[in-house]
PDB file of N, CA and C in Angstrom:
ATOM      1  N   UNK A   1     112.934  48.732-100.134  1.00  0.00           N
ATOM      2  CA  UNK A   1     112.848  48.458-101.560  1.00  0.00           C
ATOM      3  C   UNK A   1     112.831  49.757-102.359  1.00  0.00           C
ATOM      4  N   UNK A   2     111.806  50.465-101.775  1.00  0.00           N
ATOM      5  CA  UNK A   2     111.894  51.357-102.680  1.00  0.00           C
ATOM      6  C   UNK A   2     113.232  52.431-102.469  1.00  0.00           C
ATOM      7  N   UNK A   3     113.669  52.579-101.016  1.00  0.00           N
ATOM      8  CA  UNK A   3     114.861  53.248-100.978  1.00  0.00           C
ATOM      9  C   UNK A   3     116.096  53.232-101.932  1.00  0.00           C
ATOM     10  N   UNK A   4     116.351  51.641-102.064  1.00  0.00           N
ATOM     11  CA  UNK A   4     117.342  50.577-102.988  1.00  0.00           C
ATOM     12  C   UNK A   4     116.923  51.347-104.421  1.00  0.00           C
ATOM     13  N   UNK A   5     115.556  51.399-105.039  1.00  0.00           N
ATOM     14  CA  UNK A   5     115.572  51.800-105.925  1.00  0.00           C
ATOM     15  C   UNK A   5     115.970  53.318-106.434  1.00  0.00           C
ATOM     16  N   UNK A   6     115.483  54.571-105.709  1.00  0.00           N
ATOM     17  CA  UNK A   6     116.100  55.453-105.538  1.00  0.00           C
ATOM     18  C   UNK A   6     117.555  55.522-105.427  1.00  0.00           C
ATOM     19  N   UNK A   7     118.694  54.925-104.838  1.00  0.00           N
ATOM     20  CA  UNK A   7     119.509  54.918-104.810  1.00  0.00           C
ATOM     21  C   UNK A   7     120.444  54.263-105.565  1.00  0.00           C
ATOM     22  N   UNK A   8     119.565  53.591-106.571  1.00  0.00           N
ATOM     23  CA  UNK A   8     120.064  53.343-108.216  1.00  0.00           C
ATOM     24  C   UNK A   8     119.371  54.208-109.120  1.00  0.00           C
ATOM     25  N   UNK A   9     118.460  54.546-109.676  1.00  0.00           N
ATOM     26  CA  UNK A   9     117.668  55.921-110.471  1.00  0.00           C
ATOM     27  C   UNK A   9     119.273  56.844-110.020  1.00  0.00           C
ATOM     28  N   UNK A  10     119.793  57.535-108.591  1.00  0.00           N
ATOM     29  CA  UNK A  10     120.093  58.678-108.335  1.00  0.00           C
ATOM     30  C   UNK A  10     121.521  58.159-109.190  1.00  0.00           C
ATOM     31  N   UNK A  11     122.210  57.141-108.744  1.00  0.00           N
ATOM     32  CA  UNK A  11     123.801  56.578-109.467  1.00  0.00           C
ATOM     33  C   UNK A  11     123.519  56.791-110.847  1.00  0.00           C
ATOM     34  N   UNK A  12     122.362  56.534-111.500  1.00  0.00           N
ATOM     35  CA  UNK A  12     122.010  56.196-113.012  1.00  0.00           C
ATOM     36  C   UNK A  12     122.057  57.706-113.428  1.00  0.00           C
ATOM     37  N   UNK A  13     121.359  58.828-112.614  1.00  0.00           N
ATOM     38  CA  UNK A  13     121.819  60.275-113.340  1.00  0.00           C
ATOM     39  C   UNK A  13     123.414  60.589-113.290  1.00  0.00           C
ATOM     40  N   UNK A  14     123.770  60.408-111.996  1.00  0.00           N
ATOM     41  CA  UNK A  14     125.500  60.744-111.800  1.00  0.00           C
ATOM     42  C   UNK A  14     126.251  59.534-112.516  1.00  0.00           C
ATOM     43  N   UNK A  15     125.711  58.700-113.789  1.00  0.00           N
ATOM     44  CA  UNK A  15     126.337  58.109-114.638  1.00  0.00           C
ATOM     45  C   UNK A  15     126.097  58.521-115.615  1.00  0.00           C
ATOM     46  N   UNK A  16     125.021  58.933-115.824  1.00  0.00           N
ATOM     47  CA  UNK A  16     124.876  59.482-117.303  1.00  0.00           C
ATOM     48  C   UNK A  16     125.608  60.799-117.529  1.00  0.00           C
ATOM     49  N   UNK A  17     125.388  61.566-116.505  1.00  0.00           N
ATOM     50  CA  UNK A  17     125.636  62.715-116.642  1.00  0.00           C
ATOM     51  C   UNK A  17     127.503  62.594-116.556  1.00  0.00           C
ATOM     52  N   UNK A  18     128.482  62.194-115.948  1.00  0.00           N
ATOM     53  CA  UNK A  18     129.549  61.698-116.101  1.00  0.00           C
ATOM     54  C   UNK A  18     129.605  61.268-117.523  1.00  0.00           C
ATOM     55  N   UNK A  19     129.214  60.737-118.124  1.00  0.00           N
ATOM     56  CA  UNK A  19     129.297  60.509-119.308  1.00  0.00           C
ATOM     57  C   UNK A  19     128.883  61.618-120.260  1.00  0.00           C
ATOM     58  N   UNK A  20     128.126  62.228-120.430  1.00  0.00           N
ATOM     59  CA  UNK A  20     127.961  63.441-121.448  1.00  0.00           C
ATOM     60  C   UNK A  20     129.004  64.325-121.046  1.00  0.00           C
ATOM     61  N   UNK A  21     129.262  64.888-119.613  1.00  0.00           N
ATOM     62  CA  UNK A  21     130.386  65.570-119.615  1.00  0.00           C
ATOM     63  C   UNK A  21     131.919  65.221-120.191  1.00  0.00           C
ATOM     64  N   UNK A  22     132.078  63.452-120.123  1.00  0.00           N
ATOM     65  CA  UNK A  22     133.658  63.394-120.446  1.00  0.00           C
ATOM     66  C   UNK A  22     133.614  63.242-122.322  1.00  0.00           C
ATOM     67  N   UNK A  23     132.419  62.983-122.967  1.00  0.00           N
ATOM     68  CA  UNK A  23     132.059  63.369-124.315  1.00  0.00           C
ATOM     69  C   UNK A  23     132.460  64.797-124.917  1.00  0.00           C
ATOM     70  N   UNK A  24     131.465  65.893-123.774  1.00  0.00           N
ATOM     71  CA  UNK A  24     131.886  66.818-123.903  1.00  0.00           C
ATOM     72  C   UNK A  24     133.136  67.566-123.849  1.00  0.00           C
ATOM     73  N   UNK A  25     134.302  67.553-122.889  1.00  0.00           N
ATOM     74  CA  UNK A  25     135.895  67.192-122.626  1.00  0.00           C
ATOM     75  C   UNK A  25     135.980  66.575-123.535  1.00  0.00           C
ATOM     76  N   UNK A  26     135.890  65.452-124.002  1.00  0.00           N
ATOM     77  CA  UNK A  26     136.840  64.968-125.241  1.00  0.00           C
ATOM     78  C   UNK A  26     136.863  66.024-126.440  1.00  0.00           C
ATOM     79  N   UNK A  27     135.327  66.497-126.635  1.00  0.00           N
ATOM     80  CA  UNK A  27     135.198  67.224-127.955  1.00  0.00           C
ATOM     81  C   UNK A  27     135.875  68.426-127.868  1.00  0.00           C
ATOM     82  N   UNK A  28     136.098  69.237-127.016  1.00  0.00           N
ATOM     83  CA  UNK A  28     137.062  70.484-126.131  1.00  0.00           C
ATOM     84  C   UNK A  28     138.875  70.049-126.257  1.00  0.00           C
ATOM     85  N   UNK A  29     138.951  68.792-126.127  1.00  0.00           N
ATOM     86  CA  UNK A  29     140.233  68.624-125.958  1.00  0.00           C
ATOM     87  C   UNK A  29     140.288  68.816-127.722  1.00  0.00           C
ATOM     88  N   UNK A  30     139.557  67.712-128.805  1.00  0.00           N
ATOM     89  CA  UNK A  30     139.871  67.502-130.079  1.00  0.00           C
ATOM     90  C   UNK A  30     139.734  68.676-130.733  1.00  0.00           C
ATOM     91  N   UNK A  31     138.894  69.551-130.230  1.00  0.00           N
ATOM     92  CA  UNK A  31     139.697  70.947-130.895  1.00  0.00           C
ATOM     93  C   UNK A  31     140.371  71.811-130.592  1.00  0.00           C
ATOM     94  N   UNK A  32     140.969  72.043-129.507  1.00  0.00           N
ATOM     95  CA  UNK A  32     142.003  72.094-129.213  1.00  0.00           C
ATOM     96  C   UNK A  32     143.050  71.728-129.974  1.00  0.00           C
ATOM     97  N   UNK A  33     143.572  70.504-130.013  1.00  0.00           N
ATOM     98  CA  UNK A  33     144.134  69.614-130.732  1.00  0.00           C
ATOM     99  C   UNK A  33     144.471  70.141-132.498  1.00  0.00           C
ATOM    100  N   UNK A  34     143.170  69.616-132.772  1.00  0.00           N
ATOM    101  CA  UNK A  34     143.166  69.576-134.082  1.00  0.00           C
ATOM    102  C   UNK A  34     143.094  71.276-135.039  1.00  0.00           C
ATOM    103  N   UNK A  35     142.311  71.833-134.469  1.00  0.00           N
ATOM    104  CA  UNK A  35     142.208  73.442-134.839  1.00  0.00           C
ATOM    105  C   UNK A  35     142.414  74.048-134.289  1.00  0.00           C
ATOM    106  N   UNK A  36     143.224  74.195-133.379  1.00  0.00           N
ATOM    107  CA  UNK A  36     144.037  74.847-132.308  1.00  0.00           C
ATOM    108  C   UNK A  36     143.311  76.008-131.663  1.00  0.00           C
ATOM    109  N   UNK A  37     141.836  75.488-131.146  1.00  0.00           N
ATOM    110  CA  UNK A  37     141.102  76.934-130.795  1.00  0.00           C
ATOM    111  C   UNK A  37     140.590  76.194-129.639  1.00  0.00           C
ATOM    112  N   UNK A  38     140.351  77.117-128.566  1.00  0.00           N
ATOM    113  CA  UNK A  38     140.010  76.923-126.947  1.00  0.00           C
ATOM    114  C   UNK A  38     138.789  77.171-126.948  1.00  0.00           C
ATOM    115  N   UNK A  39     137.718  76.569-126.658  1.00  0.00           N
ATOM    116  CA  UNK A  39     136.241  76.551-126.643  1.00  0.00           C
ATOM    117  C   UNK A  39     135.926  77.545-125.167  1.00  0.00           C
ATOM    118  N   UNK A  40     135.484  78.618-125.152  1.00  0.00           N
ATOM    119  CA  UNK A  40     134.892  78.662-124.151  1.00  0.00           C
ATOM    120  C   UNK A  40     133.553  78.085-123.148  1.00  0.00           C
ATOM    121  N   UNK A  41     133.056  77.392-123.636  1.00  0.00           N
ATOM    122  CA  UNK A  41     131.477  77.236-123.619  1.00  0.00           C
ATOM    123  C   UNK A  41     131.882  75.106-124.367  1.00  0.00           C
ATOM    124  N   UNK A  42     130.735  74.785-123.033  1.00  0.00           N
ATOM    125  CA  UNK A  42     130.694  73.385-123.503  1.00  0.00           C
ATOM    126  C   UNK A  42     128.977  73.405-123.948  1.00  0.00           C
ATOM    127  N   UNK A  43     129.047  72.245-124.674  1.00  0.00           N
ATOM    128  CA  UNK A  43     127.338  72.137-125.468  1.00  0.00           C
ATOM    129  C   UNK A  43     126.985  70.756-124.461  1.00  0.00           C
ATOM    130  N   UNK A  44     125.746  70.750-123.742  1.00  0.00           N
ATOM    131  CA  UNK A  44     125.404  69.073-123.498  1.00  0.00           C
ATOM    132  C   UNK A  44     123.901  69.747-123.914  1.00  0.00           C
ATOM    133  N   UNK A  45     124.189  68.506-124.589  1.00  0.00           N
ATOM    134  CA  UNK A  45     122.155  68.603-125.471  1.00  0.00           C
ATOM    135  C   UNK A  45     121.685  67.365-124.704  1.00  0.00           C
ATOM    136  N   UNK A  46     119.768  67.529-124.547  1.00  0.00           N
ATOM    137  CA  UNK A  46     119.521  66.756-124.075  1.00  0.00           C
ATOM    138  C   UNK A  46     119.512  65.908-122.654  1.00  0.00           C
ATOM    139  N   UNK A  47     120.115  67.043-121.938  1.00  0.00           N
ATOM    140  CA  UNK A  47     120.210  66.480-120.486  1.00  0.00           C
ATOM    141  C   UNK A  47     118.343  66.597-120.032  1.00  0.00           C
ATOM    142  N   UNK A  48     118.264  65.289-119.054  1.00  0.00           N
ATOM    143  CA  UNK A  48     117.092  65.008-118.176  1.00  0.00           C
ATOM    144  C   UNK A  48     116.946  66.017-117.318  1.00  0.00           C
ATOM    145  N   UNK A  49     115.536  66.489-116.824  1.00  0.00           N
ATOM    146  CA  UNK A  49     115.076  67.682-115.430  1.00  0.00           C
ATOM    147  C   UNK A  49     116.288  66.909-114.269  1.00  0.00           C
ATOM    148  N   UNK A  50     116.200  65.310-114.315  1.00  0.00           N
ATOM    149  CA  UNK A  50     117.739  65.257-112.722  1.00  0.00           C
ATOM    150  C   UNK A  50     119.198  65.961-112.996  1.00  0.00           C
ATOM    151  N   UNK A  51     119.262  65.834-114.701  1.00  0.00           N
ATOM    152  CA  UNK A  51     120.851  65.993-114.471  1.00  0.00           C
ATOM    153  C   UNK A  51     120.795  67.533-114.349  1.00  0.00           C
ATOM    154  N   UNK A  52     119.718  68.174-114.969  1.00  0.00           N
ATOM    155  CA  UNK A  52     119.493  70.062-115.196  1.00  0.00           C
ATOM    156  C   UNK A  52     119.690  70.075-113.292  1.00  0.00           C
ATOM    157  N   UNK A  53     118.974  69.473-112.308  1.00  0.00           N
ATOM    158  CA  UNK A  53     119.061  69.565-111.133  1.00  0.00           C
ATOM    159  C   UNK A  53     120.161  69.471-110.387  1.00  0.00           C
ATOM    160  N   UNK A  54     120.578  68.392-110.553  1.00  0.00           N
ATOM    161  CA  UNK A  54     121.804  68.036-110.528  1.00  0.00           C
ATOM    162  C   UNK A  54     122.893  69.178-110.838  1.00  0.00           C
ATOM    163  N   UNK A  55     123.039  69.587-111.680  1.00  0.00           N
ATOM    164  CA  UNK A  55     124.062  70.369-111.740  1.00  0.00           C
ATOM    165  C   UNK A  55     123.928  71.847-111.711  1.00  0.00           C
ATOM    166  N   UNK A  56     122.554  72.184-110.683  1.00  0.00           N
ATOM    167  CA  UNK A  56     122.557  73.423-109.996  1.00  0.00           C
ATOM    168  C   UNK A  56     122.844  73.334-109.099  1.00  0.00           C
ATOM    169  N   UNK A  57     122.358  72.068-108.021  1.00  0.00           N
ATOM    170  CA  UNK A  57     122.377  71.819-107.168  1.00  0.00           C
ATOM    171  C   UNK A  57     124.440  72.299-106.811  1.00  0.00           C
ATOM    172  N   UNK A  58     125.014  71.127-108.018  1.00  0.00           N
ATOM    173  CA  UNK A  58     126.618  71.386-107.638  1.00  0.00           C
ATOM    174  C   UNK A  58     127.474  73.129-107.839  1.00  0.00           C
ATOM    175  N   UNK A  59     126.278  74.031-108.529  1.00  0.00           N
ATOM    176  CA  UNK A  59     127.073  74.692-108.888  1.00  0.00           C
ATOM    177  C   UNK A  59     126.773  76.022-107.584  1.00  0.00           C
ATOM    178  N   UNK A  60     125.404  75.728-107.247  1.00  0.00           N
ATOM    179  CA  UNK A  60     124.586  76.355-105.993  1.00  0.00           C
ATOM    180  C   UNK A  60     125.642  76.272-104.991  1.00  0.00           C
ATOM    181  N   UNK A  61     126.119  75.030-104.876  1.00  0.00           N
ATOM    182  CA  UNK A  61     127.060  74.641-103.290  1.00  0.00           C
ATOM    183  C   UNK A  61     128.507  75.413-103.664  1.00  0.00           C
ATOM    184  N   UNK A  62     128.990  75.195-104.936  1.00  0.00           N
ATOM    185  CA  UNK A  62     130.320  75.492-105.238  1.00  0.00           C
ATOM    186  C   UNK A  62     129.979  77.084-104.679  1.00  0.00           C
ATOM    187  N   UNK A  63     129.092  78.159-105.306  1.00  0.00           N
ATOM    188  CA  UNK A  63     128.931  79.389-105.164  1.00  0.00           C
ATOM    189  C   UNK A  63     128.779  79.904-103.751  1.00  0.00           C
ATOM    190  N   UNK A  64     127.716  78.996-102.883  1.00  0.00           N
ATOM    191  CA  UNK A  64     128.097  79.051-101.251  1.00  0.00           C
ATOM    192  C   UNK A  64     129.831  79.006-100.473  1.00  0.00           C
ATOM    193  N   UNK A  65     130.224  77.747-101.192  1.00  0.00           N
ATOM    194  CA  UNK A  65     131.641  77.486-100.615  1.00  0.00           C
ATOM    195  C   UNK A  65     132.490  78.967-100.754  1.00  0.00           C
ATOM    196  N   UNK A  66     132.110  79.410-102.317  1.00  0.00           N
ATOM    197  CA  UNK A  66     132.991  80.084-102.231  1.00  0.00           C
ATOM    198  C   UNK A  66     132.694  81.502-101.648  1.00  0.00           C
ATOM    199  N   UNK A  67     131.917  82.385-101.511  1.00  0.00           N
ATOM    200  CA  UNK A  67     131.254  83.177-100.418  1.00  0.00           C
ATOM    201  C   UNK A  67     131.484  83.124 -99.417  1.00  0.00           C
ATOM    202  N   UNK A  68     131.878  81.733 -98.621  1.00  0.00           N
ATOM    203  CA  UNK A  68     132.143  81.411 -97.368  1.00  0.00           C
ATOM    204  C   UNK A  68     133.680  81.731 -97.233  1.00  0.00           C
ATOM    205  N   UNK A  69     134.254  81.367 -98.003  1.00  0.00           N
ATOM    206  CA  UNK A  69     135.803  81.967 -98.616  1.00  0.00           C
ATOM    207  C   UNK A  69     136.271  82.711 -97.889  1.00  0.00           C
ATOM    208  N   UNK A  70     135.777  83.575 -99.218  1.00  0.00           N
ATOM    209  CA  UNK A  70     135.681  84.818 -99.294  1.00  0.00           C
ATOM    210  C   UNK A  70     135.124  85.848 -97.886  1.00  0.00           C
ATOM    211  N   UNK A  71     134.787  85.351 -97.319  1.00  0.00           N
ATOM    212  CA  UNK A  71     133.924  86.097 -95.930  1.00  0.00           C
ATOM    213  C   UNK A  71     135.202  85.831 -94.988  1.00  0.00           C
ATOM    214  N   UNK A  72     135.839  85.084 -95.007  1.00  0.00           N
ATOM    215  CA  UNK A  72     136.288  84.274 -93.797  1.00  0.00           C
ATOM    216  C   UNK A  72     137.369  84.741 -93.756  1.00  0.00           C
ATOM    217  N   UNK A  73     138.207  84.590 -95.376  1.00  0.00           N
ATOM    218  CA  UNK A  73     139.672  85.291 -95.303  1.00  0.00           C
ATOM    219  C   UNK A  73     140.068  86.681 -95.045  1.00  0.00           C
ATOM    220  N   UNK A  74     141.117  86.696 -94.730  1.00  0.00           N
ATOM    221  CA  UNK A  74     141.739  88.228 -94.510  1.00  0.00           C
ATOM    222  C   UNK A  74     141.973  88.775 -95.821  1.00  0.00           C
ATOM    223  N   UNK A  75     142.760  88.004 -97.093  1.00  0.00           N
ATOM    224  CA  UNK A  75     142.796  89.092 -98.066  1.00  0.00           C
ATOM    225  C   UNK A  75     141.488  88.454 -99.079  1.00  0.00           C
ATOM    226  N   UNK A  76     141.221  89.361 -99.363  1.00  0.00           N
ATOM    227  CA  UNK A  76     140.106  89.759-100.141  1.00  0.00           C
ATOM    228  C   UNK A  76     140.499  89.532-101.622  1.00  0.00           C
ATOM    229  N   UNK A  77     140.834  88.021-101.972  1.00  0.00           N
ATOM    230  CA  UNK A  77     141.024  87.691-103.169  1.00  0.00           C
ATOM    231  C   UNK A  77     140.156  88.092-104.393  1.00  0.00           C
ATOM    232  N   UNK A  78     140.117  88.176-105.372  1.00  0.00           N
ATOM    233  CA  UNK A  78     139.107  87.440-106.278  1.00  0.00           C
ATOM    234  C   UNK A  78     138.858  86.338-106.618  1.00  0.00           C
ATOM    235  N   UNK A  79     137.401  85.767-105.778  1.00  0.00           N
ATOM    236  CA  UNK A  79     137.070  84.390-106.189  1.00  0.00           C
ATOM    237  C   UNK A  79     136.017  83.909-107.039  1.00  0.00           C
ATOM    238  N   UNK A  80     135.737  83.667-108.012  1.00  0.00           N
ATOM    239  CA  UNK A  80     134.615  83.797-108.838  1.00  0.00           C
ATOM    240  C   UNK A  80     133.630  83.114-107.928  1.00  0.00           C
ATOM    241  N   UNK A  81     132.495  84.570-107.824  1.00  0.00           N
ATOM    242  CA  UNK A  81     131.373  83.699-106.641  1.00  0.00           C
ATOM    243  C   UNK A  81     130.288  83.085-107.267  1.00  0.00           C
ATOM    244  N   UNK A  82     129.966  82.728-108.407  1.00  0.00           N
ATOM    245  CA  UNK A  82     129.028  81.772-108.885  1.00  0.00           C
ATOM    246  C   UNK A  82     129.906  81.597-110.458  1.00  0.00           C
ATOM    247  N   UNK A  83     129.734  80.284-110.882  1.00  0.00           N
ATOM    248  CA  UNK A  83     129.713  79.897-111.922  1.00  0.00           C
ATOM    249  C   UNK A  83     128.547  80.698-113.378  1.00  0.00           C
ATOM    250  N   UNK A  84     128.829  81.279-114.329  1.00  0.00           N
ATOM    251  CA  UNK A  84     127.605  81.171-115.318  1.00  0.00           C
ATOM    252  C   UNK A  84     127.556  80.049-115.877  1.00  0.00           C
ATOM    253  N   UNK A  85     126.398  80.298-116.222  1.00  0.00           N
ATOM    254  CA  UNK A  85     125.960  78.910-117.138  1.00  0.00           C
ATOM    255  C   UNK A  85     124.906  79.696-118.065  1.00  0.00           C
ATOM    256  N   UNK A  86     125.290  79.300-119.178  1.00  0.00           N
ATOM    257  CA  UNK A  86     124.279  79.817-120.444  1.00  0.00           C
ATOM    258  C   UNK A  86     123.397  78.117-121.119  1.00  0.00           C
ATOM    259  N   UNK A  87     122.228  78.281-120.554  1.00  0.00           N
ATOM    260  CA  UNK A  87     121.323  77.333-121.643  1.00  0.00           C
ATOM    261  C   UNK A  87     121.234  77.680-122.584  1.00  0.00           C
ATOM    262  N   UNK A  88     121.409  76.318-123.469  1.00  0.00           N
ATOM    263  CA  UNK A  88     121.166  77.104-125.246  1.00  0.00           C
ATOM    264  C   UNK A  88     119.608  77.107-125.283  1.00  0.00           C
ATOM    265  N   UNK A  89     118.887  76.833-124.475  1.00  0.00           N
ATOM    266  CA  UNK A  89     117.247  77.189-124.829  1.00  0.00           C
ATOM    267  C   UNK A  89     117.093  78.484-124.299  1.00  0.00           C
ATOM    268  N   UNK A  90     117.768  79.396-123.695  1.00  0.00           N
ATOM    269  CA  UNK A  90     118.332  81.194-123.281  1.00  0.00           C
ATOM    270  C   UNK A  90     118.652  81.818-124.449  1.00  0.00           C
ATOM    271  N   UNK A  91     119.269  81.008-125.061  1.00  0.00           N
ATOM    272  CA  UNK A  91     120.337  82.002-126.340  1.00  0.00           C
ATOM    273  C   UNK A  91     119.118  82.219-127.110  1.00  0.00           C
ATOM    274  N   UNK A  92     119.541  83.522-127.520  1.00  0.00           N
ATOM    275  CA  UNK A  92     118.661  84.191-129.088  1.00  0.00           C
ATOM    276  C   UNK A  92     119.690  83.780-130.336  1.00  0.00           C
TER     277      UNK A  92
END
């Protein structure tokens, strides 16, 4: 029972959070679009401590993968080995 429940709570962050991101993409694409300027930097306000987890967790693994890469191959690409991420509760 309680497993079942956990394993809806965990779908319910990787839905929400799917959803603020394709909000966010839309608003990236519409200016684009409309004022013809390329956003570097996406805004999600309001994310929960799971989705803040959540998406270290993905960016932690991406930064391993790519280290592992990078170690393994013969040419010595440039691979960006961690993602930044700027919180706007960081910014001055």
């Amino acid at each position: 029972m309680a497993e079942s429940q956990r394993k809806e709570r965990k779908a319910e962050v990787y839905e929400r959070l799917i959803d603020r991101l394709s909000v966010a993409l839309d608003s990236a694409k519409t200016a684009v679009r409309l004022r013809d300027e390329c956003p570097v930097e996406l805004e999600l306000r309001g994310l929960s401590r799971a989705e803040l987890e959540l998406i270290n967790v993905y960016l932690n693994r991406i930064g391993r993968e790519a280290d592992e890469r990078s170690q393994g191959s013969v040419n010595m690409q440039k691979v960006p080995r961690k993602a930044k991420v700027i919180w706007l509760k960081d910014r001055a």
